[in-house]
Protein backbone atom coordinates (compact mmCIF):
# COMPACT_ATOMS: atom_id res chain seq x y z
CA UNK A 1 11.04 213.68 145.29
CA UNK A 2 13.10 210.62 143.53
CA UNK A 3 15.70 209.07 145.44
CA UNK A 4 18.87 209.12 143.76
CA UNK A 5 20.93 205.76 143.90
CA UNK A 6 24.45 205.32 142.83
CA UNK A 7 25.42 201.91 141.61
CA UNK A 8 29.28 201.82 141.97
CA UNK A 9 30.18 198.45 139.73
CA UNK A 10 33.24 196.75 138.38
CA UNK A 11 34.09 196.73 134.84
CA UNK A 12 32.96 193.11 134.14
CA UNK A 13 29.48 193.98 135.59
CA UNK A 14 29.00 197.66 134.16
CA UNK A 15 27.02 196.76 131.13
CA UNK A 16 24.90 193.91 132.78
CA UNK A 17 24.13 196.55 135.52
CA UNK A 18 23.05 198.74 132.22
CA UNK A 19 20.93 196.10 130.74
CA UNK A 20 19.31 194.90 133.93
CA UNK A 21 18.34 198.65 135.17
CA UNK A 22 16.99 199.01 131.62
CA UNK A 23 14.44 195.78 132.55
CA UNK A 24 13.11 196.16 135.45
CA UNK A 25 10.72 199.08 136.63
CA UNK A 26 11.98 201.89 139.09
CA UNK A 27 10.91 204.67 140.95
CA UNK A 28 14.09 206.39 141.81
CA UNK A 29 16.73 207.82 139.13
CA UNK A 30 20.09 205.89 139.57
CA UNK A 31 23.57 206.54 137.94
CA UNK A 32 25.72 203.90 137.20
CA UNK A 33 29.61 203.82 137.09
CA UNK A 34 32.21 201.53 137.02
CA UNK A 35 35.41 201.05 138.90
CA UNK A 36 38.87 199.66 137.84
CA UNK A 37 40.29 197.92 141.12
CA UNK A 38 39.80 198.41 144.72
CA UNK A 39 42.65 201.07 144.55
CA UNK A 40 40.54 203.71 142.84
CA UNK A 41 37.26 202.65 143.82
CA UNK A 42 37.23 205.14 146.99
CA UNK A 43 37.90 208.27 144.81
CA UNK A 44 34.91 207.27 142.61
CA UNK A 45 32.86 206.59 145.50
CA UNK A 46 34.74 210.50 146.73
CA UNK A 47 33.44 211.80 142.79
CA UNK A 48 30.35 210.78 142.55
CA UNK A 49 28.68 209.45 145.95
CA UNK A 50 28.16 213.43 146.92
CA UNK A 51 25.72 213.51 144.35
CA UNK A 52 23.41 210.40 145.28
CA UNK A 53 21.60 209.66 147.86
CA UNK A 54 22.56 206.27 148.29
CA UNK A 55 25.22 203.93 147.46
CA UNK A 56 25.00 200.30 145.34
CA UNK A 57 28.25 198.58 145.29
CA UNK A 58 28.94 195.18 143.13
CA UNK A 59 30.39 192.96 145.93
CA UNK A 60 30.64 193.21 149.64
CA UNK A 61 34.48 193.08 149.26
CA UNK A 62 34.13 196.33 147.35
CA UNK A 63 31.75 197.67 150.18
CA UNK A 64 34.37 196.94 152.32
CA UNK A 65 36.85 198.89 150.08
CA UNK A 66 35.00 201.77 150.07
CA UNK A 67 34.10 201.66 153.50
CA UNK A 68 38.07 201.66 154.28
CA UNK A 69 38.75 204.43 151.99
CA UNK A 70 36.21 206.46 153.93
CA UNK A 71 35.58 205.20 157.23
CA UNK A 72 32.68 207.76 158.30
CA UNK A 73 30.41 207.15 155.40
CA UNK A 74 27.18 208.95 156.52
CA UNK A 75 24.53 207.59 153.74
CA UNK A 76 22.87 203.91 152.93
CA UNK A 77 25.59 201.59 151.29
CA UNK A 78 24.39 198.31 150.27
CA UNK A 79 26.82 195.56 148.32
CA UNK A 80 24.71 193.69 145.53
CA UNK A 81 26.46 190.19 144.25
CA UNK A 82 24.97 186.91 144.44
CA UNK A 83 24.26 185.19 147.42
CA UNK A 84 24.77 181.56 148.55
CA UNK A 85 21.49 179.54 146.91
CA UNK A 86 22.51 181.83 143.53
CA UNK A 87 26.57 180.24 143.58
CA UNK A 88 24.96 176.42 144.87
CA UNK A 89 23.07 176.72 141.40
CA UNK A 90 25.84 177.98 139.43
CA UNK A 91 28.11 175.18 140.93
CA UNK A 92 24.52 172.81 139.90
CA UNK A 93 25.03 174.45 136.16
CA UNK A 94 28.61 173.46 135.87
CA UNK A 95 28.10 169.78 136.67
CA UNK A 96 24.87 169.64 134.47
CA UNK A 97 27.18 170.94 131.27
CA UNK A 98 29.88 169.37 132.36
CA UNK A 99 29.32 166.17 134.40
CA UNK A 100 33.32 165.05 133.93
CA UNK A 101 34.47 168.27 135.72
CA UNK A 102 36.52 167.68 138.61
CA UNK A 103 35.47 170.05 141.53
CA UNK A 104 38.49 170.13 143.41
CA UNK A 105 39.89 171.43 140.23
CA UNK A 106 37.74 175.58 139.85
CA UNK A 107 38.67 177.66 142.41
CA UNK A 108 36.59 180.05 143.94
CA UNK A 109 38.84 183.38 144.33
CA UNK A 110 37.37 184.68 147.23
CA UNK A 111 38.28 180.98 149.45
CA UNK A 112 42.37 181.46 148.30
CA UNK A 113 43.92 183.48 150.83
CA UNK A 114 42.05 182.47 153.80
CA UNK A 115 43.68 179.11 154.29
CA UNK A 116 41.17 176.91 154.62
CA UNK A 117 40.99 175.28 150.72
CA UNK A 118 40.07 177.33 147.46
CA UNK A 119 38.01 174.71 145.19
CA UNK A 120 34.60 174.04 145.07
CA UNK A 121 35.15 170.70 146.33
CA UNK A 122 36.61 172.67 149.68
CA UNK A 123 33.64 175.12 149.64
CA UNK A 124 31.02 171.80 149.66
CA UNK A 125 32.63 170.10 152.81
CA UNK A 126 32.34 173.01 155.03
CA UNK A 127 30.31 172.88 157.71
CA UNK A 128 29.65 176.61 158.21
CA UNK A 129 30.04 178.56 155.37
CA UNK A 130 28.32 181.69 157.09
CA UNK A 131 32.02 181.95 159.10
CA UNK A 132 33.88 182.91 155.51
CA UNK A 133 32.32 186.34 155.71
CA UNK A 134 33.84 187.68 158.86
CA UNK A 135 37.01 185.97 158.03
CA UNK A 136 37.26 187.75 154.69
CA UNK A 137 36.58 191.08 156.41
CA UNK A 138 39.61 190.64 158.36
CA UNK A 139 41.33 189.71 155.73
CA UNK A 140 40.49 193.02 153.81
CA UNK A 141 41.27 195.01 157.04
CA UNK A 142 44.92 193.36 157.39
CA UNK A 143 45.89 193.25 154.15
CA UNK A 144 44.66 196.47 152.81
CA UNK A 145 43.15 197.33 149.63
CA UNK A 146 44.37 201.00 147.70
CA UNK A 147 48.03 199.48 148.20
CA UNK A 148 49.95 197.98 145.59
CA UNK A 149 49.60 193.82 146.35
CA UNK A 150 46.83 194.62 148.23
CA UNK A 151 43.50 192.53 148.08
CA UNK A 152 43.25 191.78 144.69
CA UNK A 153 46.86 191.75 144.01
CA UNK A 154 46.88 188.60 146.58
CA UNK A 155 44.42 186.62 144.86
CA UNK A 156 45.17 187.16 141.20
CA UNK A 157 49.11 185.83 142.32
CA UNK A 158 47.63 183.06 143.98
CA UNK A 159 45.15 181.89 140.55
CA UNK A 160 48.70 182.37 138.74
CA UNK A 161 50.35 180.23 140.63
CA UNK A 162 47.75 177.37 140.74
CA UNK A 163 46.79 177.53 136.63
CA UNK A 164 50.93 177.36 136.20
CA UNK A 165 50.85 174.65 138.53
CA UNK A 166 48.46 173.23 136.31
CA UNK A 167 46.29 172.23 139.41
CA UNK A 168 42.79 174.37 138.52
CA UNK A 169 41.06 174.14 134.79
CA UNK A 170 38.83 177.15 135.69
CA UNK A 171 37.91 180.07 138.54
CA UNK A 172 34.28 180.91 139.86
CA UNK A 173 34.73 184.79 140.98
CA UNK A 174 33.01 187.40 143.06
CA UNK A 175 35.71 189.68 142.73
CA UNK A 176 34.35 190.70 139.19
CA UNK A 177 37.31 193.21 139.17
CA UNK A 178 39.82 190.13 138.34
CA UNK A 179 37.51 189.37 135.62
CA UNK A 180 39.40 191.64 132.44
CA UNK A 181 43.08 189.88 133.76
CA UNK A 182 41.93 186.27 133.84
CA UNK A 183 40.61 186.78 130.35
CA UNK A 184 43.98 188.05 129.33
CA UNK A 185 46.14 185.82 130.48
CA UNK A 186 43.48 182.82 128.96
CA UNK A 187 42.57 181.38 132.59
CA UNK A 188 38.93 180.09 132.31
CA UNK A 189 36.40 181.83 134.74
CA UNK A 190 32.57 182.38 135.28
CA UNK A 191 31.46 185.33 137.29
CA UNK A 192 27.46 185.18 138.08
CA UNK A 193 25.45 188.29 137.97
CA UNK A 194 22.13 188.41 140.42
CA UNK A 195 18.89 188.08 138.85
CA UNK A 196 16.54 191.26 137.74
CA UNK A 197 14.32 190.54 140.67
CA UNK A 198 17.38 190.28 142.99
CA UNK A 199 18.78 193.78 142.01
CA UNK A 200 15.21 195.13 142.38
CA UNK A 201 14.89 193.53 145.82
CA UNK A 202 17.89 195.02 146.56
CA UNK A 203 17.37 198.86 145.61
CA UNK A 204 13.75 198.08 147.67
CA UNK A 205 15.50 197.61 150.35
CA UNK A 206 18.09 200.25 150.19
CA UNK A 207 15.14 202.78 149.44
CA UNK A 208 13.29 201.76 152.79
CA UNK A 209 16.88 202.58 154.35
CA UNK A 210 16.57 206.12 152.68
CA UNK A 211 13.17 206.73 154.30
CA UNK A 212 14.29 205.44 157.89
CA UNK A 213 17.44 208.05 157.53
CA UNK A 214 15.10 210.85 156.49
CA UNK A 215 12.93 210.42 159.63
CA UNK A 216 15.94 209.89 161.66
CA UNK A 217 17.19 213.30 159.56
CA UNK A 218 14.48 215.34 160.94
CA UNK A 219 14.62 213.97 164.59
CA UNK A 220 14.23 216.90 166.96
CA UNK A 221 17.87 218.05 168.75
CA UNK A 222 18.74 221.01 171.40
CA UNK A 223 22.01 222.77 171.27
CA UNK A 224 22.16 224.11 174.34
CA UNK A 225 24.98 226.69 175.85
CA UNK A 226 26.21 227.29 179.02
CA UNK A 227 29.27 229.63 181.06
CA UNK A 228 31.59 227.36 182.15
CA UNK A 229 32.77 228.79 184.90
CA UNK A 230 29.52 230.50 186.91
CA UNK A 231 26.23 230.05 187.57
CA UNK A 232 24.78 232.39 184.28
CA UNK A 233 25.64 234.65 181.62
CA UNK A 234 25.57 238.25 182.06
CA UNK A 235 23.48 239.72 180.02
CA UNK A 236 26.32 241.53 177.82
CA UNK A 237 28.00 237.73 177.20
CA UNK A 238 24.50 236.80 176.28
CA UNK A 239 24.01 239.53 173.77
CA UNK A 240 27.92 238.43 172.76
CA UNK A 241 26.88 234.99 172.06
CA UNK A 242 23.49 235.59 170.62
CA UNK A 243 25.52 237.45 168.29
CA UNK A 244 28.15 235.12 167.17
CA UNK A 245 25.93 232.28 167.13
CA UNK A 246 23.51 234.40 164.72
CA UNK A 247 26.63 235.04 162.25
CA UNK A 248 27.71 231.23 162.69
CA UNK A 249 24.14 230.17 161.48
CA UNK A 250 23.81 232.47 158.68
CA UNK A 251 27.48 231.98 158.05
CA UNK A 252 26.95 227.74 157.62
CA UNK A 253 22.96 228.22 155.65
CA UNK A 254 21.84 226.35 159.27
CA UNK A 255 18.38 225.42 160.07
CA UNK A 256 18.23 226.61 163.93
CA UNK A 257 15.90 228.51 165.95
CA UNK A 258 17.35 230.26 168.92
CA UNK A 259 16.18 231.28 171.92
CA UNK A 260 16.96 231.67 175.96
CA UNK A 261 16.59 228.93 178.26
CA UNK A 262 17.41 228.78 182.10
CA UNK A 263 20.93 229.44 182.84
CA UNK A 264 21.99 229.70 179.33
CA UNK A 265 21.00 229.59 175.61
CA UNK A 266 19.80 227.22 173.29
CA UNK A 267 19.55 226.11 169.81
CA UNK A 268 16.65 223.67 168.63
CA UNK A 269 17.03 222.07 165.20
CA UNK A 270 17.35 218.96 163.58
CA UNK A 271 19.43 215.39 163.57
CA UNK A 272 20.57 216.42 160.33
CA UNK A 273 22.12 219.74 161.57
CA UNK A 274 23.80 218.16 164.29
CA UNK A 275 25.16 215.49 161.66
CA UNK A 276 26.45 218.50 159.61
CA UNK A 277 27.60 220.41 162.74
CA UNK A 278 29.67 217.73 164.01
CA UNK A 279 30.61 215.61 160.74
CA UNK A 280 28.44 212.80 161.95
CA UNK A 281 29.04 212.99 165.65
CA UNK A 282 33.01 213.58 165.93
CA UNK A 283 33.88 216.65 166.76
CA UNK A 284 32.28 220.07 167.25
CA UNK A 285 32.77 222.95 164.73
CA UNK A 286 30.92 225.16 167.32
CA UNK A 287 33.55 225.36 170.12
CA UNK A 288 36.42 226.55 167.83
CA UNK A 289 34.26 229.18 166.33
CA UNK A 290 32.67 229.98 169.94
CA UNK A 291 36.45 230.27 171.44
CA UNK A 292 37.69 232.34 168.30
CA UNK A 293 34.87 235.02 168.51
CA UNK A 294 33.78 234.92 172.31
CA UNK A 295 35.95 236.51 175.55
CA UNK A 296 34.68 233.67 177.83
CA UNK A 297 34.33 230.07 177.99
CA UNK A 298 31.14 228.13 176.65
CA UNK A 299 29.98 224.57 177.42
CA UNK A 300 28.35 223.12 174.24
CA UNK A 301 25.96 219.99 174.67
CA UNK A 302 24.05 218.11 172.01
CA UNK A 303 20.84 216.34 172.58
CA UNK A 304 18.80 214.41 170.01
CA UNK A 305 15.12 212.62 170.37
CA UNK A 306 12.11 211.27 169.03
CA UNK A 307 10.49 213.87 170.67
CA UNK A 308 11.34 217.51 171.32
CA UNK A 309 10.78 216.68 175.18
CA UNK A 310 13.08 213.75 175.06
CA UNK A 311 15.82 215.78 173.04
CA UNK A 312 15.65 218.38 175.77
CA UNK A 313 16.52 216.14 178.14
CA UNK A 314 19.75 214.27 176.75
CA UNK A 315 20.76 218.10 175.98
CA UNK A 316 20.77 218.68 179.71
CA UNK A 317 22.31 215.50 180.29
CA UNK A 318 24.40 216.21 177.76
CA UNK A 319 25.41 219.61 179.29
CA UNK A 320 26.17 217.90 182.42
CA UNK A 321 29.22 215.84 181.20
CA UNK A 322 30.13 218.97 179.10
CA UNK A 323 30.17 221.44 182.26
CA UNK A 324 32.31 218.15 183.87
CA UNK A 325 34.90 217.58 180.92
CA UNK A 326 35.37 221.21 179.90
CA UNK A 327 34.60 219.47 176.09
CA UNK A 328 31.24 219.38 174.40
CA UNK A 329 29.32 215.65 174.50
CA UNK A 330 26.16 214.62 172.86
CA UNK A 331 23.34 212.30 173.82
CA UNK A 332 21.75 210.57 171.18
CA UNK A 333 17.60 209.28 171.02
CA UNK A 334 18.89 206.06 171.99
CA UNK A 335 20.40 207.64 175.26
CA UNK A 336 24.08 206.84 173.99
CA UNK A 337 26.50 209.13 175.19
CA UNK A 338 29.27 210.37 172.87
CA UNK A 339 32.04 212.32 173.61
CA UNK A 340 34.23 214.45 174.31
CA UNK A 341 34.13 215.47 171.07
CA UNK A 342 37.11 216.06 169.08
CA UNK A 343 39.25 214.30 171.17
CA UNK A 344 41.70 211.52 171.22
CA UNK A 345 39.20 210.14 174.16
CA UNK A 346 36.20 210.28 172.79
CA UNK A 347 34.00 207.13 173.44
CA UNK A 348 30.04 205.84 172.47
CA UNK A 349 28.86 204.95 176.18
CA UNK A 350 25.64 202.55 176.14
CA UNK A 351 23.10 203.03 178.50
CA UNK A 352 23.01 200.29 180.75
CA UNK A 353 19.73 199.33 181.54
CA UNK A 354 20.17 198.58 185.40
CA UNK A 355 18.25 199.87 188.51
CA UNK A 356 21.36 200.73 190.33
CA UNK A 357 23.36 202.59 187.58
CA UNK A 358 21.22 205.34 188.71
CA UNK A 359 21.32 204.57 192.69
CA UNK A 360 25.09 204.65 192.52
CA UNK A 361 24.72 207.97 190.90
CA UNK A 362 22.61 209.33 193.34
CA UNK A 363 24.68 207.89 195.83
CA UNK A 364 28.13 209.34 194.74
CA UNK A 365 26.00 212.87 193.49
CA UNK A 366 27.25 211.98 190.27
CA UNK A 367 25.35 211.44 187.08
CA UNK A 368 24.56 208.63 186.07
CA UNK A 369 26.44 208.96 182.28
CA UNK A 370 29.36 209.32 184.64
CA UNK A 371 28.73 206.54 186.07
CA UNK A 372 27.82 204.85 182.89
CA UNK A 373 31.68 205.92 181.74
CA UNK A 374 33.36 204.81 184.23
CA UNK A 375 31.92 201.05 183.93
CA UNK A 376 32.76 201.21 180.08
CA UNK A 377 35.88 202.45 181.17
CA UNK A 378 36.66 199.37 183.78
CA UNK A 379 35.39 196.89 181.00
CA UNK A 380 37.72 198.17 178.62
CA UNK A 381 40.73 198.18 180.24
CA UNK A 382 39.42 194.60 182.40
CA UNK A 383 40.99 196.47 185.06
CA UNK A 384 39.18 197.62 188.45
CA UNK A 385 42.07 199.83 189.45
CA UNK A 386 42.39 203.31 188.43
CA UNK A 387 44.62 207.03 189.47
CA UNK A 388 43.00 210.38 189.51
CA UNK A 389 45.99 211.08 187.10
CA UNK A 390 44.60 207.91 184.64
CA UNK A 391 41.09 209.17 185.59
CA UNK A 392 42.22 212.62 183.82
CA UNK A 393 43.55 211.17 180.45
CA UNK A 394 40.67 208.92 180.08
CA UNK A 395 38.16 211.52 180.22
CA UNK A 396 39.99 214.02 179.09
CA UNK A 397 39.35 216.29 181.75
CA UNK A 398 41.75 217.84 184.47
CA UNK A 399 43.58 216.53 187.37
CA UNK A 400 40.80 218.72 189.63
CA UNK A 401 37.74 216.95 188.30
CA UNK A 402 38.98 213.60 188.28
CA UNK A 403 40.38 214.19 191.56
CA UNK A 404 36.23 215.01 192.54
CA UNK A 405 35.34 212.61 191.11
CA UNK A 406 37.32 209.59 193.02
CA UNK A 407 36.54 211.83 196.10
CA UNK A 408 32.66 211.33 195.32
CA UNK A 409 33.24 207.00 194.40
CA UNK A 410 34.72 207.50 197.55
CA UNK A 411 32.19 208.74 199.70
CA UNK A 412 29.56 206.78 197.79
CA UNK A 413 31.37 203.47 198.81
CA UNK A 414 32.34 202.65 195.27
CA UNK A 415 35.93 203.55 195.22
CA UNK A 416 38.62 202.17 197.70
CA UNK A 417 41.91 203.35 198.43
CA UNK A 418 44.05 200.43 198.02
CA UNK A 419 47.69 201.07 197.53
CA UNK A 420 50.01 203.90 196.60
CA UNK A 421 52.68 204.52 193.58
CA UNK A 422 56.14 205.83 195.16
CA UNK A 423 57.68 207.96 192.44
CA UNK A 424 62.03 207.95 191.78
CA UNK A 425 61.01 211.94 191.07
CA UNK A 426 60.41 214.48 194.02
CA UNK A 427 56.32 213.77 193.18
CA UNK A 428 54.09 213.25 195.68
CA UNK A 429 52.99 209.36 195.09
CA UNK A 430 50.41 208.40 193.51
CA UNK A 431 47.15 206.69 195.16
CA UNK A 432 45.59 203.81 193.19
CA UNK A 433 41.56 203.48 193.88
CA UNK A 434 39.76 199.78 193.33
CA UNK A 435 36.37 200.63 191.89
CA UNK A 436 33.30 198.26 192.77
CA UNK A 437 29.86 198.84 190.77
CA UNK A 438 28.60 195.38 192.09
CA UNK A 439 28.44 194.43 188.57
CA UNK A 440 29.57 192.01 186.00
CA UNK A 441 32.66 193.62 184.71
C-alpha cells in the first residue's frame, strides 16, 4: 500500500512545493496544502493530517507550531527548509551579485528576537551556530504562536522597525509565512527553497519513519485484568467481565483476542490498540467503561514487547503497580513504566540499569518499578525527604499503601525516620522519612 504524506507549506512555498513534487519521482501519494500564519496552521494540520499518514511541514518553526497546537501528535512529522551549507551558499550568491552589499545591513528574521544580533554579518561571527536552534524553540514556547503578536507578529514589528530605521536594505527569511507582507510593504527579501534532491531525501527519510512505526504498530501487548480486592474472580464476575469486555471490543471495531489467564483475564493485541485504547499512552478508556458496567473493582495493566513473551511480562509488572495504585499503568518494550494513567500524577519511569535496583526491591519485598519510582521521584524533587501523606499524592495512591510502603523502605534499611511535623490542628504529627538508595541522586 502507498504511504500517504501530507506536505503542510506556507503560502510563499505552495507552488514551488507543486513544481518540485511534479520533478522528482515518488512512490507514495502526497497532498499538498498551504497555511496562512502560525495561527491557523494547527487547524489545517487538525483538517487534513487525519487523512495522511505522515506529516511534511515547511520550516521547523512551523513544526514547532503545530506541535504546540497539538501536543500529542501520534504520527511522523518532519520540518523541510534549508539547512545551514544551503543559507552559507545563498549568503555566497548575494556577495557574488552583489559584491558592494554590506552584510551587517540583511537581516536574517529568524536571529531578531533572540538578542544576540540579526544580520548576516552577526550570523558569520558566531562561534556556534548549532545553539540558535534550541534557543528559538524556547522562544516559540514563551512567546506563543496562535495568539495575536505571537511569533510572527514579533518579528515582522521588529523588520518594520529596522527598514524605518533605515538600518537593513534587505531580509533573508525562513519564516516563508512573512514572505506575502514584506512584499507589500516593498521591504526587499529572499527566501531559499531546498533543492529537488533535498525534498526527496527528506520524504526518504520520513517514509523509513513510517515503516519503523508500522512494526512498532504491530508490536505484541497483553491487557491483562485483575479483582482488586481478592485473590480471584468468581466465576459469575468472570462471566460479568467477559461480557462487558466482549461488548467494549465490538463496541470500539478492536483487534483483541481474549482469553483466561491465572488469577484473572486477559486481552492480547497489538501496540496500535493500546495507542488507540489509551490515546497514545495517557489515560485508560477501559476503567471508566469497566467501572460503569461492572459491580466490582478491576485492576487494568498494559504490557507491550518485541515479543509476545516479553509483553507478558511488563503486563504482569504492569499489573503489579496497578493492584498497588488502585489506577491502571503500562510497561512499554523498552521496560518504561507509565502511569497512573489518567491522572494528574502520571509519570514515564526509566529503567535504571543497576544491579541493586532490583536487590533493594527484593530487600524491601517491593518491586522493583516501585523502586524505580521512588528514585525518579527523589531526583525530581532533589529532595531525600518524604511523608507517607506526600508519598500518597505523588503516586496517587492512598494514605494505606504509602503508609506500606515507607513501612517496607523501612524494614529494608532504605528509609529512616528522621524528624516529625507538629500540626497547630488536633492531627496526629506527621513523620518525615530520609530515603537512601546508595545512589547518585
Amino acid at each position: 500500500m502507498r504511504s500517504k504524506i501530507l506536505l503542510i507549506t506556507s503560502l510563499h512555498f505552495y507552488q514551488p512545493t507543486l513544481d518540485a513534487l511534479a520533478r522528482i519521482q515518488l512512490d507514495c501519494d502526497t497532498t499538498v496544502v498551504p497555511y496562512q500564519n502560525f495561527q491557523n496552521i494547527g487547524d489545517v494540520y487538525a483538517q487534513y493530517a487525519p487523512h495522511a499518514d505522515a506529516v511534511l511541514v515547511s520550516g521547523a518553526s512551523a513544526k514547532r507550531a503545530i506541535e504546540l497546537a497539538h501536543p500529542r501528535i501520534n504520527k511522523p512529522i518532519v520540518s523541510f527548509q534549508i539547512g545551514s551549507d544551503a543559507f552559507y551558499r545563498d549568503i555566497l550568491f548575494l556577495l557574488s551579485t552583489n559584491r558592494q552589499i554590506d552584510l551587517s545591513r540583511v537581516a536574517v528574521d529568524f536571529l531578531l528576537p533572540l538578542g544576540i544580533g540579526y544580520s548576516v554579518a552577526d550570523f558569520l561571527a558566531m562561534d556556534d551556530t548549532d545553539s540558535i536552534h534550541p534557543l528559538i524553540r524556547n522562544w516559540l514556547n514563551t512567546i506563543g504562536t496562535r495568539e495575536v503578536g505571537g511569533a510572527e507578529s514579533c518579528i515582522m514589528t521588529r523588520i518594520l522597525e529596522l527598514w524605518q530605521k533605515k538600518e537593513i536594505d534587505l531580509v533573508i527569511c525562513q519564516y516563508s509565512s512573512l514572505v506575502p507582507a514584506l512584499d507589500a510593504l516593498g521591504i526587499p527579501n529572499r527566501c531559499p527553497f531546498l533543492s529537488d534532491n533535498q525534498l526527496r531525501s527528506l520524504i526518504r527519510k520520513i517514509e523509513g519513519q513510517l515503516v519503523i512505526k508500522q512494526m512498532q504498530d504491530n508490536l505484541p501487548a497483553i491487557i491483562r485484568f485483575s479483582p482488586l480486592q481478592k485473590e480471584a474472580f468468581s466465576p459469575e464476575e468472570k462471566k460479568q467481565l467477559h461480557a462487558a469486555l466482549t461488548s467494549f471490543i465490538k463496541a470500539n471495531l478492536l483487534d483483541c483476542m481474549g482469553q483466561d489467564s491465572e488469577n484473572g483475564v486477559m486481552l492480547i493485541s497489538s501496540m496500535q490498540t493500546i495507542r488507540i485504547l489509551t490515546d497514545d499512552f495517557q489515560v485508560c478508556s477501559l476503567s471508566s467503561y469497566l467501572s460503569a458496567h461492572l459491580s466490582f473493582p478491576v485492576a487494568i495493566a498494559y504490557g507491550i514487547g518485541t515479543t509476545v513473551v516479553q509483553a507478558l511480562s511488563n503486563s504482569q509488572a504492569a499489573l503489579r503497580e496497578s493492584l498497588l495504585s488502585g489506577k491502571s499503568h503500562l510497561v512499554d518494550m523498552n521496560g518504561n513504566i507509565i502511569g497512573p494513567m489518567g491522572s494528574e500524577s502520571r509519570m514515564i519511569i526509566h529503567p535504571d540499569f543497576m544491579p541493586n535496583v532490583g536487590a533493594i526491591a527484593k530487600r524491601c519485598n517491593l518491586s522493583t518499578l516501585t523502586i524505580q519510582k521512588l528514585i525518579n521521584s527523589v531526583r525530581s524533587t532533589d529532595s531525600d525527604k518524604i511523608t507517607t501523606q506526600e508519598l500518597a499524592q505523588r503516586f496517587d495512591i492512598t494514605i494505606r499503601n504509602a503508609n506500606r510502603i515507607l513501612i517496607n523502605l523501612v524494614k529494608g534499611g532504605v528509609a529512616v525516620p528522621v524528624y516529625t511535623l507538629s500540626s497547630h490542628s488536633r492531627g496526629r504529627p506527621v513523620q518525615v522519612y530520609a530515603l537512601d538508595f546508595g545512589i547518585p541522586i
